[in-house]
Structures are given as C-alpha cells and as structure tokens.
C-alpha atoms as a PDB file:
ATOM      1  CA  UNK A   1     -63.556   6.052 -21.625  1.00  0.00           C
ATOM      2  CA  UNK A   2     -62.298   7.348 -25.005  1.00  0.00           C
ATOM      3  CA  UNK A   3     -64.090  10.304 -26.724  1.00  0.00           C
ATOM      4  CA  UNK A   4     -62.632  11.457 -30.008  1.00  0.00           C
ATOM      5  CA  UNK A   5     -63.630  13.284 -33.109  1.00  0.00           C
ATOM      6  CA  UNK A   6     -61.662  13.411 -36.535  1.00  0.00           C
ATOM      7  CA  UNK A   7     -62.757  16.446 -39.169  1.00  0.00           C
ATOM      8  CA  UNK A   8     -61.355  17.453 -42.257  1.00  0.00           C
ATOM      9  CA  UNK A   9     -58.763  19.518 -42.744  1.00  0.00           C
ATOM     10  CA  UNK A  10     -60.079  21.757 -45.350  1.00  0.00           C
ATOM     11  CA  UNK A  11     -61.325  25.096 -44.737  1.00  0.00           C
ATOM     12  CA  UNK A  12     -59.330  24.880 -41.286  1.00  0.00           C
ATOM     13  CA  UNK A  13     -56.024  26.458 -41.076  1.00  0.00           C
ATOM     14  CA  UNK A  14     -55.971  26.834 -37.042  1.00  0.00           C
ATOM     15  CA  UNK A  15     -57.064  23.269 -35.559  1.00  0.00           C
ATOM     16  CA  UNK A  16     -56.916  25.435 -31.639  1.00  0.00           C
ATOM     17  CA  UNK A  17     -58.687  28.656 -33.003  1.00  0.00           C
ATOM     18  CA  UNK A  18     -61.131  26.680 -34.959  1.00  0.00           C
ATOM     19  CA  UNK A  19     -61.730  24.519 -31.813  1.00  0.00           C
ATOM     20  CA  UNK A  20     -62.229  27.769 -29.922  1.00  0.00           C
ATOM     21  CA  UNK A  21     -64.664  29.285 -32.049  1.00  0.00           C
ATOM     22  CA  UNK A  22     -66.854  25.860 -32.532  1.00  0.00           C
ATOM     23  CA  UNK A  23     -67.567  24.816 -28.971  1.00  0.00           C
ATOM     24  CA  UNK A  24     -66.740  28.059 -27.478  1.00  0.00           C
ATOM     25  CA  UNK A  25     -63.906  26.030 -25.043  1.00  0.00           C
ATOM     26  CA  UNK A  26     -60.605  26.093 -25.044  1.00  0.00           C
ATOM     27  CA  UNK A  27     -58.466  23.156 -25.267  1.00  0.00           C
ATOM     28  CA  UNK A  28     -57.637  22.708 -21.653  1.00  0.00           C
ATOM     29  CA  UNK A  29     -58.250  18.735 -21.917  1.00  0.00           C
ATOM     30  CA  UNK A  30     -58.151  18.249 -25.437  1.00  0.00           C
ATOM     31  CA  UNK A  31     -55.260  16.918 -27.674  1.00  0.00           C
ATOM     32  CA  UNK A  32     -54.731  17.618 -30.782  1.00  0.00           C
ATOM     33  CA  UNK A  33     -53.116  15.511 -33.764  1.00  0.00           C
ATOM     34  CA  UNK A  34     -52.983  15.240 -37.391  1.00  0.00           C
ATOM     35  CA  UNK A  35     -53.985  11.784 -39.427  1.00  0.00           C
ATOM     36  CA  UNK A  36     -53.660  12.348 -43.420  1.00  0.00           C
ATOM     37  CA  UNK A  37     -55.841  14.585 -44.338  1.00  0.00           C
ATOM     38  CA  UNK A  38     -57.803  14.908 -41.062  1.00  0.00           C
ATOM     39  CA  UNK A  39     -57.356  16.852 -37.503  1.00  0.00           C
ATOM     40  CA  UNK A  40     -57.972  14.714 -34.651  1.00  0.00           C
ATOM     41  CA  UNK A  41     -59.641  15.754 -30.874  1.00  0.00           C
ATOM     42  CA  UNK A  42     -59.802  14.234 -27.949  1.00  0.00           C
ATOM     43  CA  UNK A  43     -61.224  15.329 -25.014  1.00  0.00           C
ATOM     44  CA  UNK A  44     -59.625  13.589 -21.760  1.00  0.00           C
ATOM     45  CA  UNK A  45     -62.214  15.719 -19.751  1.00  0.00           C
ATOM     46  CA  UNK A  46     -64.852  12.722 -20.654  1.00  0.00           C
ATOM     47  CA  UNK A  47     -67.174  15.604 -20.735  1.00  0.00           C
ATOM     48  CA  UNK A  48     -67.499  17.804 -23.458  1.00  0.00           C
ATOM     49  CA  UNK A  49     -68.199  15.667 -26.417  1.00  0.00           C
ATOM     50  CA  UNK A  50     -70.846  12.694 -25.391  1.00  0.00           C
ATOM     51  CA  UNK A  51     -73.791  13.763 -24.967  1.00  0.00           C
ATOM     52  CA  UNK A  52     -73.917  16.480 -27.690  1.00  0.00           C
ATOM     53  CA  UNK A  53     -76.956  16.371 -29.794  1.00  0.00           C
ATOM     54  CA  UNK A  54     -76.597  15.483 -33.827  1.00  0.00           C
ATOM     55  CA  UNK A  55     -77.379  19.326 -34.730  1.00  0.00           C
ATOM     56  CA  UNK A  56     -74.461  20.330 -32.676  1.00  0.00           C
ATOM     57  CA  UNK A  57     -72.171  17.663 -34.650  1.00  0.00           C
ATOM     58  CA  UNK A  58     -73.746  18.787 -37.539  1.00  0.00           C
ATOM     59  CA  UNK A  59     -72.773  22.651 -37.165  1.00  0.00           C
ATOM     60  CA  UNK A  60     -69.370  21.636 -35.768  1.00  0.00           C
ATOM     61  CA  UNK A  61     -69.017  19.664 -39.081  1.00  0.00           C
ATOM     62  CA  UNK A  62     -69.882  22.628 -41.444  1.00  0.00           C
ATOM     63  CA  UNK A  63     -69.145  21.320 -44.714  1.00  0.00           C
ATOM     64  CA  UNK A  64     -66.000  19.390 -43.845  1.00  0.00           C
ATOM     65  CA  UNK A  65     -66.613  15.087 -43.194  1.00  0.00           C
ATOM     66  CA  UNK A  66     -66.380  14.791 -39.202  1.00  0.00           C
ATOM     67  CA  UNK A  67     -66.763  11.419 -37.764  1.00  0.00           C
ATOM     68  CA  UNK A  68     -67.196  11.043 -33.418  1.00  0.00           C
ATOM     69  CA  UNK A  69     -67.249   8.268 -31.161  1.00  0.00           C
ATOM     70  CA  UNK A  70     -67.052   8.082 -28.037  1.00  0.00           C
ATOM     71  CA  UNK A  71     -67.943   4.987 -24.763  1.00  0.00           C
ATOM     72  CA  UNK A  72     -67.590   4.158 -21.427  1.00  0.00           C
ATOM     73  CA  UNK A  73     -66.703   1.054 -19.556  1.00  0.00           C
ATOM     74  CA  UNK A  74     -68.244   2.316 -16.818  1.00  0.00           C
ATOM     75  CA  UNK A  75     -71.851   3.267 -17.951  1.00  0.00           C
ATOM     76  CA  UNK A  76     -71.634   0.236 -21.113  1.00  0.00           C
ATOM     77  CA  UNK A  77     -72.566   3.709 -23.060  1.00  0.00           C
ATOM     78  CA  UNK A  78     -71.437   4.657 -26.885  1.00  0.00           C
ATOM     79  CA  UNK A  79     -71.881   7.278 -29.526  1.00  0.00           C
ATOM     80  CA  UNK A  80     -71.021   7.509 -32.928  1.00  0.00           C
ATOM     81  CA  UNK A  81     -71.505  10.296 -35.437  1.00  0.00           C
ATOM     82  CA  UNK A  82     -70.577  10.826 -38.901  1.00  0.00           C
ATOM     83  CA  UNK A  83     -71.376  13.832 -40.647  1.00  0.00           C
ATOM     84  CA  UNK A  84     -70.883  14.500 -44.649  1.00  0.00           C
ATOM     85  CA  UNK A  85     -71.988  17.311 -46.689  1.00  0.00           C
ATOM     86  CA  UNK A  86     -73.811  18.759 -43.520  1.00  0.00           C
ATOM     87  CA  UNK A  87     -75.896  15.777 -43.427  1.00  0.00           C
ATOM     88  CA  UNK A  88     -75.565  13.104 -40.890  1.00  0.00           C
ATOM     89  CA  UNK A  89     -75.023   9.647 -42.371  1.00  0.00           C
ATOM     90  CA  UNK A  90     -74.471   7.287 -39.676  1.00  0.00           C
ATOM     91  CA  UNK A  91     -75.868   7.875 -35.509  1.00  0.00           C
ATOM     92  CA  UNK A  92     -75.837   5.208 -32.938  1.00  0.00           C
ATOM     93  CA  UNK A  93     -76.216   5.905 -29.483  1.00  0.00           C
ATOM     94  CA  UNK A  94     -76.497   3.431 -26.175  1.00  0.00           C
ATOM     95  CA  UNK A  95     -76.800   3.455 -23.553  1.00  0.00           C
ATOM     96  CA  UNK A  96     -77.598   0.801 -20.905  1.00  0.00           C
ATOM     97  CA  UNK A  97     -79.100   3.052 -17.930  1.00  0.00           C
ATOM     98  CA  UNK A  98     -80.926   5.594 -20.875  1.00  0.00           C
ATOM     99  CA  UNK A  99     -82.332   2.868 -23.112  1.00  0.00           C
ATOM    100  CA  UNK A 100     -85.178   5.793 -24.484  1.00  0.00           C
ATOM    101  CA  UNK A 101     -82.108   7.595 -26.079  1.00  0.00           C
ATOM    102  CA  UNK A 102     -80.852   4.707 -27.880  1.00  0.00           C
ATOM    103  CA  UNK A 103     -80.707   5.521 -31.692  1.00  0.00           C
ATOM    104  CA  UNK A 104     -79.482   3.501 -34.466  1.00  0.00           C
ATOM    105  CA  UNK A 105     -79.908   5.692 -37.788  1.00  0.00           C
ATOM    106  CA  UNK A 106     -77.804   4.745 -41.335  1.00  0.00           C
ATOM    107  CA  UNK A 107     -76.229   1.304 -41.843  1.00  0.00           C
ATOM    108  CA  UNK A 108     -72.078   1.501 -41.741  1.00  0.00           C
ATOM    109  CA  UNK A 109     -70.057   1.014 -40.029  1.00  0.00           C
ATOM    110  CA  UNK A 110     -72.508  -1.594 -38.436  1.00  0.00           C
ATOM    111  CA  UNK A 111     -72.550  -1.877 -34.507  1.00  0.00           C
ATOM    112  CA  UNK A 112     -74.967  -3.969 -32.636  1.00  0.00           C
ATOM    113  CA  UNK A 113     -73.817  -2.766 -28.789  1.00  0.00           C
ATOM    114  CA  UNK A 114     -71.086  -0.184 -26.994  1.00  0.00           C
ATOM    115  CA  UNK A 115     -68.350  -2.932 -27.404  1.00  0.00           C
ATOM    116  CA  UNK A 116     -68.436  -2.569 -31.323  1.00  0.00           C
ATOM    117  CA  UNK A 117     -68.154   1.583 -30.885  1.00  0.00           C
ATOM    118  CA  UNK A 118     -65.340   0.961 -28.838  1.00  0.00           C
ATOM    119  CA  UNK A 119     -63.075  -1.272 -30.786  1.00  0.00           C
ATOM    120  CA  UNK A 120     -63.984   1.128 -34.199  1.00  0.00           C
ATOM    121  CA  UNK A 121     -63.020   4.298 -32.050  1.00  0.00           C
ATOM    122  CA  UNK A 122     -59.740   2.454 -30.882  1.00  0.00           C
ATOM    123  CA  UNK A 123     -58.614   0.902 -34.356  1.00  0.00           C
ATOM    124  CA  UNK A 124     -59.652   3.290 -36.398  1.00  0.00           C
ATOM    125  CA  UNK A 125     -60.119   6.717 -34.776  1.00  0.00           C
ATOM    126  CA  UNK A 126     -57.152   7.146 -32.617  1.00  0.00           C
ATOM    127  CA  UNK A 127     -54.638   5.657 -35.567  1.00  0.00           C
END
C-alpha cells in the first residue's frame, strides 16, 4: 500500500512543524521530501491518511494546492484528493468491500478502478 500527499510549498516554512500542527501527529512514520515547488508525505503507518474525510483534506490544504492518493493491494481500495483554492476539484474513492462509500466527483485525472489510483500515485506522486 502507498499513501502519499504532495502540498505546496507556500505559506510553509517548517514541512515537520506544519505537519505537527495539521494532523496533530508527529512524524513517527512519515517521510518527508521536496519535489519543485511542492513538500511531499508519506505515511508508511498505512494509517493515518486513507480514510480521512474531504473536509479534513480540505483544512489540511488551507489555501495551498494539495493533491492525496493513496490504495491497497490488499483491500483493491483507492483514494484520491485534490484540493485548490480550498475547494476540492477532483475525489474518487473505492473500495471493493465498502462499495456505499465509493465516490467519483470532478473529471481529471480520470480513473475507472483502484489500479488507475495506483499507477498515478506511483508515476506521478512519489517522483
């Protein structure tokens, strides 16, 4: 399972301290890095980041572009987020044992199943 989250640099000037203060966890299982213009998290734990509502992306987001994904092999689960200008643009969300959470709100990037959230969170995400 992969879960990672890329925001903006702007406005942040301590990517641990600004982690601290936004999900009110430290970064025990969470690495850091830097990608142009963007910080980049993610959480090894496989826990704190799926499963977190769109408000609570949206609030993590502020007014900085954030974009999650996450999936698992395992479960045939995936979400993806993308917040800009505190709005969310883009959520898909499935999962194969939770089929009533399923969502699929905002057109690109198009997925049609966990497999396509995968391969976007390992091309383009993580590099």
């Amino acid at each position: 399972m992969a879960s990672v989250f890329r925001i903006e640099k702007k406005n942040i000037t301590d990517p641990r301290e600004w982690f601290k203060n936004a999900w009110s966890s430290e970064l025990s299982e969470s690495e850091i890095s830097e990608i142009d213009d963007y910080y980049v998290f993610e959480d090894f734990s496989e826990e704190l980041f799926m499963y977190s509502s769109t408000e609570t992306w949206i609030r993590i987001a502020g007014d900085n572009h954030l974009i999650f994904g996450c999936y698992s092999e395992d479960s045939l689960a995936a979400e993806f987020i993308e917040i800009q200008n505190g709005e969310c643009i883009r959520e898909y969300r499935t999962y194969f044992d939770m089929p009533d959470n399923n969502a699929d709100i905002g057109e690109v990037p198009g997925f049609s199943s966990w497999v396509d959230v995968a391969t976007f969170v390992d091309s383009k995400l993580l590099k």
